[in-house]
PDB file of N, CA and C in Angstrom:
ATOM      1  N   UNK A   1     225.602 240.840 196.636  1.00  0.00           N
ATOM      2  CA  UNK A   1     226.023 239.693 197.401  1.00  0.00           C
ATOM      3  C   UNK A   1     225.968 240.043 198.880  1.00  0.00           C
ATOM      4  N   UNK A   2     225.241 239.060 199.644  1.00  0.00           N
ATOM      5  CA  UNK A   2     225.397 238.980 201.184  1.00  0.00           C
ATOM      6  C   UNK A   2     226.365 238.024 201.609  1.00  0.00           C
ATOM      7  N   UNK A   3     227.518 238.867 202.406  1.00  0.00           N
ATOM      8  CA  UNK A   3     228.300 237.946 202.985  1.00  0.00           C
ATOM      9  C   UNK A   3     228.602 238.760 204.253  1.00  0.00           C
ATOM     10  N   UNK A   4     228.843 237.740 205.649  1.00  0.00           N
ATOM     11  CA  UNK A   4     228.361 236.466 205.783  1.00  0.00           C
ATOM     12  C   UNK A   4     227.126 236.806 206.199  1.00  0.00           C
ATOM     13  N   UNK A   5     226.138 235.455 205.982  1.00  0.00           N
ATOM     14  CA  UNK A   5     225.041 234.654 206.388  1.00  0.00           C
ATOM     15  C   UNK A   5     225.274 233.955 207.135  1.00  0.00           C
ATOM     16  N   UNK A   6     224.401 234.123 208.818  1.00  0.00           N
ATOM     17  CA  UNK A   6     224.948 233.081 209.539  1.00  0.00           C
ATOM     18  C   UNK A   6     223.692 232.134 209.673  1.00  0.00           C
ATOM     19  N   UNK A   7     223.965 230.857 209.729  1.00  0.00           N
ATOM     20  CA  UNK A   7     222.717 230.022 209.696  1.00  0.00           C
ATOM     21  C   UNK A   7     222.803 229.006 210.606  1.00  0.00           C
ATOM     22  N   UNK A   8     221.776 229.167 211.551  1.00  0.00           N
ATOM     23  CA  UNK A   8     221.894 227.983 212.798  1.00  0.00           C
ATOM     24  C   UNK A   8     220.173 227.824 213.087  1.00  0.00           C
ATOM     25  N   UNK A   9     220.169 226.977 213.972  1.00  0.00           N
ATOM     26  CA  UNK A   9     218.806 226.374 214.097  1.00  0.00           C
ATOM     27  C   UNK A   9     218.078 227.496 214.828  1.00  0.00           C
ATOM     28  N   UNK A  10     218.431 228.365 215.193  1.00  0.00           N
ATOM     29  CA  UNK A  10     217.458 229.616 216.028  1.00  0.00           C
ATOM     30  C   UNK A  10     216.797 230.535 215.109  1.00  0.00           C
ATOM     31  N   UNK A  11     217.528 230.517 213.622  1.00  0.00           N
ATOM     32  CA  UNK A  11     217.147 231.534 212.575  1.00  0.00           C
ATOM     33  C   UNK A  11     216.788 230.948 211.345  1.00  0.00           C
ATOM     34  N   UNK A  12     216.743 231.383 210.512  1.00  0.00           N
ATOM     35  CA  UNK A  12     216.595 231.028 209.194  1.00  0.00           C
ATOM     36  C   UNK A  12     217.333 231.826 208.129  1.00  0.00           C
ATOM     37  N   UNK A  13     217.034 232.103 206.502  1.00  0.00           N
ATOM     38  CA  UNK A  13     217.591 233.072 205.546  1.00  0.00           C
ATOM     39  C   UNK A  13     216.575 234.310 205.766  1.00  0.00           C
ATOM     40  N   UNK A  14     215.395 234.382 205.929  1.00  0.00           N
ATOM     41  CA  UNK A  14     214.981 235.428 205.832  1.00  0.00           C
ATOM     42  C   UNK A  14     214.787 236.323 207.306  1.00  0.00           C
ATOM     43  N   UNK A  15     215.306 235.319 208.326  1.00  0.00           N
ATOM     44  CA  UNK A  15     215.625 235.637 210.087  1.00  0.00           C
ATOM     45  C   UNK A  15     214.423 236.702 210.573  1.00  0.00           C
ATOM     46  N   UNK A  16     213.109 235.784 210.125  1.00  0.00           N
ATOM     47  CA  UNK A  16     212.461 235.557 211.192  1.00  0.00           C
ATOM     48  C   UNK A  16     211.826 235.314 212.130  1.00  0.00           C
ATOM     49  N   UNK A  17     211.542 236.119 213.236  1.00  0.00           N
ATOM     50  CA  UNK A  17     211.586 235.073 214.938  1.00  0.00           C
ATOM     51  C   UNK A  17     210.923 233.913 214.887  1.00  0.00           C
ATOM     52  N   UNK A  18     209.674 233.447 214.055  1.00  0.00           N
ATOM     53  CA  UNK A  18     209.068 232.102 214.065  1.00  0.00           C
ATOM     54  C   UNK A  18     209.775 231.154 213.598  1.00  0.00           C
ATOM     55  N   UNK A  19     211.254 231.290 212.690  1.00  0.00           N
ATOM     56  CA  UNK A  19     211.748 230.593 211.738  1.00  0.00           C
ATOM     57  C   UNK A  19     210.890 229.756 211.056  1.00  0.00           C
ATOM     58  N   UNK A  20     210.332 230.673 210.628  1.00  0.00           N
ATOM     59  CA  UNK A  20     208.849 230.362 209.117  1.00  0.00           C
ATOM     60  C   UNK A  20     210.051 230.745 208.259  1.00  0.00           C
ATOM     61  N   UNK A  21     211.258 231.204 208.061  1.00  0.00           N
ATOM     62  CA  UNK A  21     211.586 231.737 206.672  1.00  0.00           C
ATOM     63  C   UNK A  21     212.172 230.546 205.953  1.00  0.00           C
ATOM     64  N   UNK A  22     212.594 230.977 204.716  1.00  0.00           N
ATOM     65  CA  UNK A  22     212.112 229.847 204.008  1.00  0.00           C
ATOM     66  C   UNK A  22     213.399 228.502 203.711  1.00  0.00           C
ATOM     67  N   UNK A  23     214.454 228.767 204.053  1.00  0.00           N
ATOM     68  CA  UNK A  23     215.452 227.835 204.200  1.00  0.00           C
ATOM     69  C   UNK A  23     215.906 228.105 205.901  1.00  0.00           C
ATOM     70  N   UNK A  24     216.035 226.643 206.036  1.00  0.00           N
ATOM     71  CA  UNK A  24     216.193 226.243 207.536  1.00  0.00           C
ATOM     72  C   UNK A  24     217.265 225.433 208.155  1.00  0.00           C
ATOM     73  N   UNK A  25     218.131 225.533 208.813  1.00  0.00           N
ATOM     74  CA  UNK A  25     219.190 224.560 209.574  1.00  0.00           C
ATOM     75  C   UNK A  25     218.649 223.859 210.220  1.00  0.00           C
ATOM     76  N   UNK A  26     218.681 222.335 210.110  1.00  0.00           N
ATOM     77  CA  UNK A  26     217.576 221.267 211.105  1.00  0.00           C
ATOM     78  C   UNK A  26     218.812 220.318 210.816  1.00  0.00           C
ATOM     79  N   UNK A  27     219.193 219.814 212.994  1.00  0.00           N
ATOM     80  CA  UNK A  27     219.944 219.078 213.051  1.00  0.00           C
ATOM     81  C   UNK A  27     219.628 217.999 213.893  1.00  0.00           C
ATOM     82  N   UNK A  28     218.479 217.876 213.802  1.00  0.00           N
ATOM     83  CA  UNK A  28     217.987 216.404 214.378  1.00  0.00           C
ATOM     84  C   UNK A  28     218.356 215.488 213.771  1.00  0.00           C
ATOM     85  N   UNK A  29     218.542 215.091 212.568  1.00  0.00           N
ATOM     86  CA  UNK A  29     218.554 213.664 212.046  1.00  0.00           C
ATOM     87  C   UNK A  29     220.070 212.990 212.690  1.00  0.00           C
ATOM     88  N   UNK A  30     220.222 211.715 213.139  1.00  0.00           N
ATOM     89  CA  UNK A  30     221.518 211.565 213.768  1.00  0.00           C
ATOM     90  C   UNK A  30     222.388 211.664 212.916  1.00  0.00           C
ATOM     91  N   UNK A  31     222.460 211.091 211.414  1.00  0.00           N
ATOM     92  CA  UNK A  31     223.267 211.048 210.767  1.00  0.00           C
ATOM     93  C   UNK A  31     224.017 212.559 210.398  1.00  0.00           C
ATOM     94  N   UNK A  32     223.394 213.578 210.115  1.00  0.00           N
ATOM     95  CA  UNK A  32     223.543 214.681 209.255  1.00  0.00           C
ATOM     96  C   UNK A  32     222.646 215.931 209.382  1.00  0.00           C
ATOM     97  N   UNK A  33     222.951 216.739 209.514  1.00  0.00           N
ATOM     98  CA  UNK A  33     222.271 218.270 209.465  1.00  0.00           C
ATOM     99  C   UNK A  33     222.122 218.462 208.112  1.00  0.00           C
ATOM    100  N   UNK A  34     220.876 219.419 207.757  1.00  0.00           N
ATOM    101  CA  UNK A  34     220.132 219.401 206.466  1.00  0.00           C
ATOM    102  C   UNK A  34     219.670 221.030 206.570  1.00  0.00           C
ATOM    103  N   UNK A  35     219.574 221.656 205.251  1.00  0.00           N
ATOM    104  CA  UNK A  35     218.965 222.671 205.059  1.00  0.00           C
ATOM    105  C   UNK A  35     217.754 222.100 204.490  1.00  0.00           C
ATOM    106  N   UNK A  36     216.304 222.463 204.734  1.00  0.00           N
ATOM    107  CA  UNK A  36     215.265 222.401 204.657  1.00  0.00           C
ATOM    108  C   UNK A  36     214.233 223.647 204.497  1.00  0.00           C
ATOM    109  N   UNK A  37     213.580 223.339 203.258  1.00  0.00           N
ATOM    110  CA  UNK A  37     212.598 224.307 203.023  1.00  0.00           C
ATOM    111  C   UNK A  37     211.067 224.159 202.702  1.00  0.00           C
ATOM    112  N   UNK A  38     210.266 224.888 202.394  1.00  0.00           N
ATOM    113  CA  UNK A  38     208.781 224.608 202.246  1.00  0.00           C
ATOM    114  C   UNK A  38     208.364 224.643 200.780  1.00  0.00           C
ATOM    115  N   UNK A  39     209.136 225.642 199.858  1.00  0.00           N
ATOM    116  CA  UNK A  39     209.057 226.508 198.961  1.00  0.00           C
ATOM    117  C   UNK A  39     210.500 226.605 197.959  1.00  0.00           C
ATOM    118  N   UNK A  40     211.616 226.430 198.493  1.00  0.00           N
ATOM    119  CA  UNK A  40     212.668 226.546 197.624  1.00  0.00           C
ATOM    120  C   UNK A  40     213.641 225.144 197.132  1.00  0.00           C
ATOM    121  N   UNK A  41     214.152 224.607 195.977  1.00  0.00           N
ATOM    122  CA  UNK A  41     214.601 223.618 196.221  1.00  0.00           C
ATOM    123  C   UNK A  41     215.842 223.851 196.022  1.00  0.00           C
ATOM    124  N   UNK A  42     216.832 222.680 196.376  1.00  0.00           N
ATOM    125  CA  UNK A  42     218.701 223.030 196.174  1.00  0.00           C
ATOM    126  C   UNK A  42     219.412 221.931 195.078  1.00  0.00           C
ATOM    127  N   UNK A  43     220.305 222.246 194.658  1.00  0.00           N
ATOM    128  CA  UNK A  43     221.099 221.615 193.682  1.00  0.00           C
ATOM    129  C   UNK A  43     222.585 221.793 194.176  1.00  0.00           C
ATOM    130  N   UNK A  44     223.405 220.859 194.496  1.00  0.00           N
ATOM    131  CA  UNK A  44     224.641 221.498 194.835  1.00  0.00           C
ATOM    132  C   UNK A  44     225.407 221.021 193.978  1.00  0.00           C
ATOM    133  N   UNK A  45     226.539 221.961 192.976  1.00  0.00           N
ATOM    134  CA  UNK A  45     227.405 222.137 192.425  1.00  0.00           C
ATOM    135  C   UNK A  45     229.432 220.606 192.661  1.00  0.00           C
ATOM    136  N   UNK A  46     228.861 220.349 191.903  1.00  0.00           N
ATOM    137  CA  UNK A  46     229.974 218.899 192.098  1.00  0.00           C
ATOM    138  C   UNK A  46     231.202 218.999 191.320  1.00  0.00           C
ATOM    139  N   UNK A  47     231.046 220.113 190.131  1.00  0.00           N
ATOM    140  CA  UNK A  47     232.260 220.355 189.291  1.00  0.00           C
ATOM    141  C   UNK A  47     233.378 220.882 189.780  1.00  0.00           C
ATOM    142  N   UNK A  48     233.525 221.599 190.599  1.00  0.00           N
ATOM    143  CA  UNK A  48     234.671 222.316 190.968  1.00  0.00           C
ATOM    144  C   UNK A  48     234.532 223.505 190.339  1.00  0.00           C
ATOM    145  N   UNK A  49     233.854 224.090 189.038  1.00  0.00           N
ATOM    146  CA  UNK A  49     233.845 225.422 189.012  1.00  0.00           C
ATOM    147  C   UNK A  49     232.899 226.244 190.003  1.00  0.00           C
ATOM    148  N   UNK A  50     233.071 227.231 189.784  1.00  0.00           N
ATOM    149  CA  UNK A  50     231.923 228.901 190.496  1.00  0.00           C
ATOM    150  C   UNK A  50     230.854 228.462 189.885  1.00  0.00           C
ATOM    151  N   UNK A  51     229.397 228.536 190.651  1.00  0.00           N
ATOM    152  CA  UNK A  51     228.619 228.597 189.915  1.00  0.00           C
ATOM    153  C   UNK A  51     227.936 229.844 189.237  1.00  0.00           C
ATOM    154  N   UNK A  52     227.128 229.731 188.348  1.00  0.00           N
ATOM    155  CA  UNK A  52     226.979 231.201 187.711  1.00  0.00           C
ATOM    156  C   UNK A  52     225.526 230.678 187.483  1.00  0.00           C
ATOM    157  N   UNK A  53     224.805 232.211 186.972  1.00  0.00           N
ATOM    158  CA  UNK A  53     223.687 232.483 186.925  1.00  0.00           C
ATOM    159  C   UNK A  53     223.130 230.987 185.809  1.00  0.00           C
ATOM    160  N   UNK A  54     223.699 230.731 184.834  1.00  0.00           N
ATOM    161  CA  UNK A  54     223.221 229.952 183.992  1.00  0.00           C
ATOM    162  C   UNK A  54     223.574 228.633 183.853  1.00  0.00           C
ATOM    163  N   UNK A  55     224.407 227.904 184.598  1.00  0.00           N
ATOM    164  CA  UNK A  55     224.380 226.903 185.248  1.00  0.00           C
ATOM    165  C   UNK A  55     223.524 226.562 186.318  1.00  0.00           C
ATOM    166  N   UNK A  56     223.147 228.139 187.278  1.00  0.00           N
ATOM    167  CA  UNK A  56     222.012 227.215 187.976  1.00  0.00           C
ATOM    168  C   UNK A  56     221.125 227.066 187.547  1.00  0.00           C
ATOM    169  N   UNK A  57     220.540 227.918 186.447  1.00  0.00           N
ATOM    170  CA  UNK A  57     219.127 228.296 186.319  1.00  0.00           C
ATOM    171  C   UNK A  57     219.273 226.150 185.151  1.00  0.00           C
ATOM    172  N   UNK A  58     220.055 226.170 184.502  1.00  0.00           N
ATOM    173  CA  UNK A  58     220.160 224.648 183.987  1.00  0.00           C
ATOM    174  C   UNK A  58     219.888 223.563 185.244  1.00  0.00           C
ATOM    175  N   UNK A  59     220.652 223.391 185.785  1.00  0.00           N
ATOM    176  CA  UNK A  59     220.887 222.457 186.685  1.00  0.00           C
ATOM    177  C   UNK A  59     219.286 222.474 187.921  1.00  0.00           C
ATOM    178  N   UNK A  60     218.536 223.573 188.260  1.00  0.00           N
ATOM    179  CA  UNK A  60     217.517 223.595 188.340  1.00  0.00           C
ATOM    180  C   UNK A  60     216.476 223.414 188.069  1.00  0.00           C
ATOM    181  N   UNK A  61     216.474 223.083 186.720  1.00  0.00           N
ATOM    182  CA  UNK A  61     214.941 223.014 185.647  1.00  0.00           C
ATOM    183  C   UNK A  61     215.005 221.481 186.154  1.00  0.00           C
ATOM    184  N   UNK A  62     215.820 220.715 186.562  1.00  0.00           N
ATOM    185  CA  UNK A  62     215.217 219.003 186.635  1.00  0.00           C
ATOM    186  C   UNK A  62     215.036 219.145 188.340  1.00  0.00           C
ATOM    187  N   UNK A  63     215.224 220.266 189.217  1.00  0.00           N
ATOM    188  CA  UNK A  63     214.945 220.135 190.972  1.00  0.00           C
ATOM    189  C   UNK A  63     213.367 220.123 191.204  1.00  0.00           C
ATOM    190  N   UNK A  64     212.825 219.560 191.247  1.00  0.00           N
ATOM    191  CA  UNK A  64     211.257 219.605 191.352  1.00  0.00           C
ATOM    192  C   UNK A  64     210.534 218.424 192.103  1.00  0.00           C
ATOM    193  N   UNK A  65     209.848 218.482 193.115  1.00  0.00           N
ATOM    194  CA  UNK A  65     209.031 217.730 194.208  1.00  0.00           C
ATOM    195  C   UNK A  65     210.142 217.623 195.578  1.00  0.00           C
ATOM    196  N   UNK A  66     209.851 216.994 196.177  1.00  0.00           N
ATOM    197  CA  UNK A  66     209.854 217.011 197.384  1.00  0.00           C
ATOM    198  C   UNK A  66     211.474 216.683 198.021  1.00  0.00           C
ATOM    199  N   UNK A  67     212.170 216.165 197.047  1.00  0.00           N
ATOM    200  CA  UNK A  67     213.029 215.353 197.361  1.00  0.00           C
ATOM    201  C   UNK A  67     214.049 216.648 196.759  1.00  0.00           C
ATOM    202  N   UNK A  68     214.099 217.541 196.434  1.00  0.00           N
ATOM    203  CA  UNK A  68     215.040 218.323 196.396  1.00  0.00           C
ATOM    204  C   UNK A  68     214.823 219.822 197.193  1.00  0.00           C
ATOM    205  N   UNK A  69     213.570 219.265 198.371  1.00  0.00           N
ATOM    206  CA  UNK A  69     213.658 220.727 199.357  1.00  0.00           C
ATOM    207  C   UNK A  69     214.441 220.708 200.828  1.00  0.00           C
ATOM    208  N   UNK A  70     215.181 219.317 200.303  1.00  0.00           N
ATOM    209  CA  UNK A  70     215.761 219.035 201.347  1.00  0.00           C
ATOM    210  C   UNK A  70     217.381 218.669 201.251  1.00  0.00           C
ATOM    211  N   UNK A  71     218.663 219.596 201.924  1.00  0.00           N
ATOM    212  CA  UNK A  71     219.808 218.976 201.255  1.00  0.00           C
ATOM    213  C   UNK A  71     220.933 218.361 202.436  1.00  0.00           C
ATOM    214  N   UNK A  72     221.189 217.681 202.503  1.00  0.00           N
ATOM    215  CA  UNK A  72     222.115 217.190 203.420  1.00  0.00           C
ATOM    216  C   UNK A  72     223.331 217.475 203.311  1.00  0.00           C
ATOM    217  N   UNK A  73     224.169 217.629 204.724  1.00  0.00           N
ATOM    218  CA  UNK A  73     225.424 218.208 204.311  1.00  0.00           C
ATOM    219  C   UNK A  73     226.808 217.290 204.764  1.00  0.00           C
ATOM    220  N   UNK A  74     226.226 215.569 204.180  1.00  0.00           N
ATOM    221  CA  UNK A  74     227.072 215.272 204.711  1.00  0.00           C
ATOM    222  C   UNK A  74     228.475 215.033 203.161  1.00  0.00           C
ATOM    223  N   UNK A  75     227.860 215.743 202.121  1.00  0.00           N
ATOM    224  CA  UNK A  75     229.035 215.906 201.005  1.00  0.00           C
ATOM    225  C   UNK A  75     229.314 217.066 200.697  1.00  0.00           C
ATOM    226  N   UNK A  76     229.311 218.035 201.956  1.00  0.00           N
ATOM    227  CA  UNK A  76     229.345 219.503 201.964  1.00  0.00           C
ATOM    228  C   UNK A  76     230.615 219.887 202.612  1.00  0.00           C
ATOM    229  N   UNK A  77     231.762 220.679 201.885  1.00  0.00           N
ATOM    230  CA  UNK A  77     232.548 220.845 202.585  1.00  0.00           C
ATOM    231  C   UNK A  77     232.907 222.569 202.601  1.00  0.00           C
ATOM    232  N   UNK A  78     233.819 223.524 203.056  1.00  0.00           N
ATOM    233  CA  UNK A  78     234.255 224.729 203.166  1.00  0.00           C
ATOM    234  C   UNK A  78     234.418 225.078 201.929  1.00  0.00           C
ATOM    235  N   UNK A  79     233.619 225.828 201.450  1.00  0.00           N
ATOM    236  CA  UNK A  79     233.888 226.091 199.478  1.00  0.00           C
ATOM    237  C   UNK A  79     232.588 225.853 198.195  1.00  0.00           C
ATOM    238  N   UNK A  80     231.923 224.602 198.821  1.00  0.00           N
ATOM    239  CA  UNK A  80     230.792 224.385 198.370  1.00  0.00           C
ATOM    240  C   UNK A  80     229.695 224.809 197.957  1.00  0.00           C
ATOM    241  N   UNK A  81     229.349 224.756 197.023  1.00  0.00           N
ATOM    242  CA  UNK A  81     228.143 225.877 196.479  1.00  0.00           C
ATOM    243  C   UNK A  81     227.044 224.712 196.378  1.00  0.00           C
ATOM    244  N   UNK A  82     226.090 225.801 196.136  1.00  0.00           N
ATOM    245  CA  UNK A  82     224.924 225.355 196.016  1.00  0.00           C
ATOM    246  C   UNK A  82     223.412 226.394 195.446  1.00  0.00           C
ATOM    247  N   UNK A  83     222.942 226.105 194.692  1.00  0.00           N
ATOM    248  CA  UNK A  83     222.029 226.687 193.637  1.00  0.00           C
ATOM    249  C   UNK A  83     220.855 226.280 194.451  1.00  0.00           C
ATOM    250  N   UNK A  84     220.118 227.321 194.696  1.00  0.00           N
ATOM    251  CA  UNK A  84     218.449 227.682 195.252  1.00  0.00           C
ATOM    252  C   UNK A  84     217.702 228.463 194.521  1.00  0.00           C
ATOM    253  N   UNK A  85     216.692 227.891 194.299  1.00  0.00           N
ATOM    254  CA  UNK A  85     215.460 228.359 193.771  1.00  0.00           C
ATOM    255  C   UNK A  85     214.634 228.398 194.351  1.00  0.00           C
ATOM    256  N   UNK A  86     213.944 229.800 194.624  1.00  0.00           N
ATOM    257  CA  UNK A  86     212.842 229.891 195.564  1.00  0.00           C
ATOM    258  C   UNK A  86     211.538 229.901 194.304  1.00  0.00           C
ATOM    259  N   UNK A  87     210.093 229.962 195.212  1.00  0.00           N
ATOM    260  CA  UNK A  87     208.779 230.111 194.729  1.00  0.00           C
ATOM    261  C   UNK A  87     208.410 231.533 193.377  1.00  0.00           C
ATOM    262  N   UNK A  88     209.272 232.619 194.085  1.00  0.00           N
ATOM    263  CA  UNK A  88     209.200 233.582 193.052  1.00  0.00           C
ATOM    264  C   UNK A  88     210.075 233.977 192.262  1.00  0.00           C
ATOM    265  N   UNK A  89     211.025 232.640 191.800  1.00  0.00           N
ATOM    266  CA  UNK A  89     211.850 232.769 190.642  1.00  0.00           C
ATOM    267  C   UNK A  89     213.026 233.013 191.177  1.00  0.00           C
ATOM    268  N   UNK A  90     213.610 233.197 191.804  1.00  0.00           N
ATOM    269  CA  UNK A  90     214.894 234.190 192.742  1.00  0.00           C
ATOM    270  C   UNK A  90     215.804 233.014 192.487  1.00  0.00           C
ATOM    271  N   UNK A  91     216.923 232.760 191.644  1.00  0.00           N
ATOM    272  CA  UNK A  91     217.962 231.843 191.660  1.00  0.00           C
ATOM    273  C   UNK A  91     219.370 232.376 192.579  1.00  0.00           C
ATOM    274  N   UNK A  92     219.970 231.755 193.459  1.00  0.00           N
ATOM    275  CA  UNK A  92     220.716 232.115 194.645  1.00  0.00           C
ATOM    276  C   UNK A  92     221.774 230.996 194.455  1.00  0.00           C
ATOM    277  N   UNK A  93     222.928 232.048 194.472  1.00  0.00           N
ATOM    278  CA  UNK A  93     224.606 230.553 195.186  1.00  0.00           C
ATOM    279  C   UNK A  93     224.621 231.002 196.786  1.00  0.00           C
ATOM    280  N   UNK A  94     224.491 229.755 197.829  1.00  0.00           N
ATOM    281  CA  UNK A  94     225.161 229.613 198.312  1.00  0.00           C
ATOM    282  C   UNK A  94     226.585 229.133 198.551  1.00  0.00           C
ATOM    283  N   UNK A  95     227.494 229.434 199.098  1.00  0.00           N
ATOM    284  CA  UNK A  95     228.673 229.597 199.586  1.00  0.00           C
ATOM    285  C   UNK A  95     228.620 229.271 200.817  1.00  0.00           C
ATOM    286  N   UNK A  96     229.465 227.802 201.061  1.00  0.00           N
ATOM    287  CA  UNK A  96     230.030 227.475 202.681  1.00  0.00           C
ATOM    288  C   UNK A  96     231.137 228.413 202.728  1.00  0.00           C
ATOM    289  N   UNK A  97     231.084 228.835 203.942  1.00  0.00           N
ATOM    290  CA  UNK A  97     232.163 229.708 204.394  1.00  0.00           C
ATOM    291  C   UNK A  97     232.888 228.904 205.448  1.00  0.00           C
ATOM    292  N   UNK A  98     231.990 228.421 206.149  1.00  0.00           N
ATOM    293  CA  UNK A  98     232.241 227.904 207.287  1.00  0.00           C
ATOM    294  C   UNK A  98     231.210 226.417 208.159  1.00  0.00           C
ATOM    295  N   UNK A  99     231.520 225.965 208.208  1.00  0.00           N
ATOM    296  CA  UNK A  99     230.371 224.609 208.435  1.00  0.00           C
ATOM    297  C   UNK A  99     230.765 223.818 209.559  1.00  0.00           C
ATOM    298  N   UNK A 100     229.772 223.705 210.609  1.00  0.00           N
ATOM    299  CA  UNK A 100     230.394 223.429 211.589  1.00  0.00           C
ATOM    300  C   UNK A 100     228.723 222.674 212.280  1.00  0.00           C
ATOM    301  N   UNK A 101     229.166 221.340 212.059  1.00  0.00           N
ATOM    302  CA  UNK A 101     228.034 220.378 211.822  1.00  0.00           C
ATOM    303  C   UNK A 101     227.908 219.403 213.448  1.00  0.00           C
ATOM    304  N   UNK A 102     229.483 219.336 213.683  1.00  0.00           N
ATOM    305  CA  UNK A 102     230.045 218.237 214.545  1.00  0.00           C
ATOM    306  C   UNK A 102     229.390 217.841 215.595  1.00  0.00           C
ATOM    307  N   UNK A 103     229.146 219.152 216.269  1.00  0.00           N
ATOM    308  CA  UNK A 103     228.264 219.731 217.868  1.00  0.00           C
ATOM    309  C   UNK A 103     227.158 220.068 217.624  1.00  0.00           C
ATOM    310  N   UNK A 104     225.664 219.143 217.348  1.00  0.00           N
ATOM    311  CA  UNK A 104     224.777 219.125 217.430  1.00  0.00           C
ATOM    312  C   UNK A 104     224.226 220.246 217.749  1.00  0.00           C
ATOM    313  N   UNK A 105     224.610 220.332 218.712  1.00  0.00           N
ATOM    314  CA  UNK A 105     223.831 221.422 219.762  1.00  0.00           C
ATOM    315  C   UNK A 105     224.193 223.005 219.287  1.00  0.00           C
ATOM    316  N   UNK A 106     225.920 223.308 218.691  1.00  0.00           N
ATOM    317  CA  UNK A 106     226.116 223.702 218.630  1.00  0.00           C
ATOM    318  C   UNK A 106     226.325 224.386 216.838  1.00  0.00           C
ATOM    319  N   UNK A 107     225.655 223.611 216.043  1.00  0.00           N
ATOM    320  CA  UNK A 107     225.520 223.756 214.587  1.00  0.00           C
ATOM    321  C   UNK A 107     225.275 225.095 213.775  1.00  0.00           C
ATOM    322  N   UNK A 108     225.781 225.527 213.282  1.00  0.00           N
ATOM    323  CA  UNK A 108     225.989 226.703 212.176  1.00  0.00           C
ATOM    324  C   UNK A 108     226.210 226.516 211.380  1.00  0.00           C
ATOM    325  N   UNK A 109     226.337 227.510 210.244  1.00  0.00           N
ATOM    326  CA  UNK A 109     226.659 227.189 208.539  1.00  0.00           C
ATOM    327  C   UNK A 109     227.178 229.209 208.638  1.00  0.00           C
ATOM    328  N   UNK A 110     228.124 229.407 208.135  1.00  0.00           N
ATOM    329  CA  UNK A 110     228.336 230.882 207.569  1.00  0.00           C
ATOM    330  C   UNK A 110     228.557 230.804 206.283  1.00  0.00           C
ATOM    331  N   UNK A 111     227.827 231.586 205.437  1.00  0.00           N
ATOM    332  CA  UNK A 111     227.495 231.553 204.278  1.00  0.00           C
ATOM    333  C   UNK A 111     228.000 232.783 203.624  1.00  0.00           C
ATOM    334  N   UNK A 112     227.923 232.901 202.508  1.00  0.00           N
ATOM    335  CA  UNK A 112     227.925 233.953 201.292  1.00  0.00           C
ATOM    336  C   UNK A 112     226.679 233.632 200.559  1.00  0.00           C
ATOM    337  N   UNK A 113     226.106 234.853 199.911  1.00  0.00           N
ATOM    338  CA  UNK A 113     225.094 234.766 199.134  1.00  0.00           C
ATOM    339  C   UNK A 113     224.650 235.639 197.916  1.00  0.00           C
ATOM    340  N   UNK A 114     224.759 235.265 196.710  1.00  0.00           N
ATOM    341  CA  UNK A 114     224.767 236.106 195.462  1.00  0.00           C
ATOM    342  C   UNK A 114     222.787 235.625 195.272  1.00  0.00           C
ATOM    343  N   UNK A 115     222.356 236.709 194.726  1.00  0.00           N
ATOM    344  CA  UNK A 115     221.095 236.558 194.494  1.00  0.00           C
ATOM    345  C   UNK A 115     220.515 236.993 192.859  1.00  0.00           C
ATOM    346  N   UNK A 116     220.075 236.297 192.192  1.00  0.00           N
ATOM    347  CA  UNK A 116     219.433 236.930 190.903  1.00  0.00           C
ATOM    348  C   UNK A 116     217.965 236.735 190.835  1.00  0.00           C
ATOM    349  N   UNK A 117     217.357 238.053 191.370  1.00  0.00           N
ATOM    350  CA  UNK A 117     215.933 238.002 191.550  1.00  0.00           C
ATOM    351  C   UNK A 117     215.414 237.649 190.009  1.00  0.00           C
ATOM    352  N   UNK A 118     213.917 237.243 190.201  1.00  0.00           N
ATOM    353  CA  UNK A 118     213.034 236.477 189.250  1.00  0.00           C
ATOM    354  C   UNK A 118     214.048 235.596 188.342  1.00  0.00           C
ATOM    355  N   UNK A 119     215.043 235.021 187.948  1.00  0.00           N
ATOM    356  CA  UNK A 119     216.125 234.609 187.244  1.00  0.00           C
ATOM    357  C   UNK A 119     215.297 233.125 186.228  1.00  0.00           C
ATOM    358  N   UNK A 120     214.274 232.642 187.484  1.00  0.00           N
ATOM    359  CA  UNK A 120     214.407 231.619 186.788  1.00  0.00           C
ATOM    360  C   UNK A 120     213.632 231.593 185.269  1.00  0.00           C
TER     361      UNK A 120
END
């Protein structure tokens, strides 16, 4: 587990300098700041339990095309998980630690991060 992950629009998860990596903080849209990717899609966790390796790898098998490489955080609160699947199988919880959306300008996410390479 990586904790913390800090995530703001200058970096990315894999941090680096082009922010080519592959999940992204993008806070242009007026409504809401979004993690955005090229390659990985997200599922976020609504039950109230932890998520675990086999709930995501479930809850993932239906994330597929376009509309789940993109997640908005405006039902995202301090606690919130969320299940990523990247291109080479790698199933991942994120963990809000900290979310701090308000100040545009000033937008971050601090994260936790459990990783189960090839998983899916």
């Amino acid at each position: 587990m990586r904790s913390p992950v800090w995530l703001n629009e200058k970096n990315s998860l894999s941090l680096r300098e082009d922010r080519a990596g592959d999940i992204r903080l993008d806070c242009e849209d007026d409504v809401s700041c979004e993690l955005q990717s090229d390659t990985s899609v997200f599922m976020q966790m609504f039950n109230g339990k932890a998520a675990r390796l086999d709930t995501c790898r479930h809850l993932l098998t239906s994330a597929t095309g376009l509309t789940y490489r993109t997640w908005t955080f405006a039902a995202a609160d301090d606690g919130s998980q969320l299940c990523v699947k990247n291109a080479s199988g790698d199933i991942a919880v994120l963990t809000i630690q900290i979310k701090q959306t308000t100040l545009r300008e000033a937008a971050f996410l601090q994260l936790s991060m459990h990783v189960w390479k090839r998983a899916a």
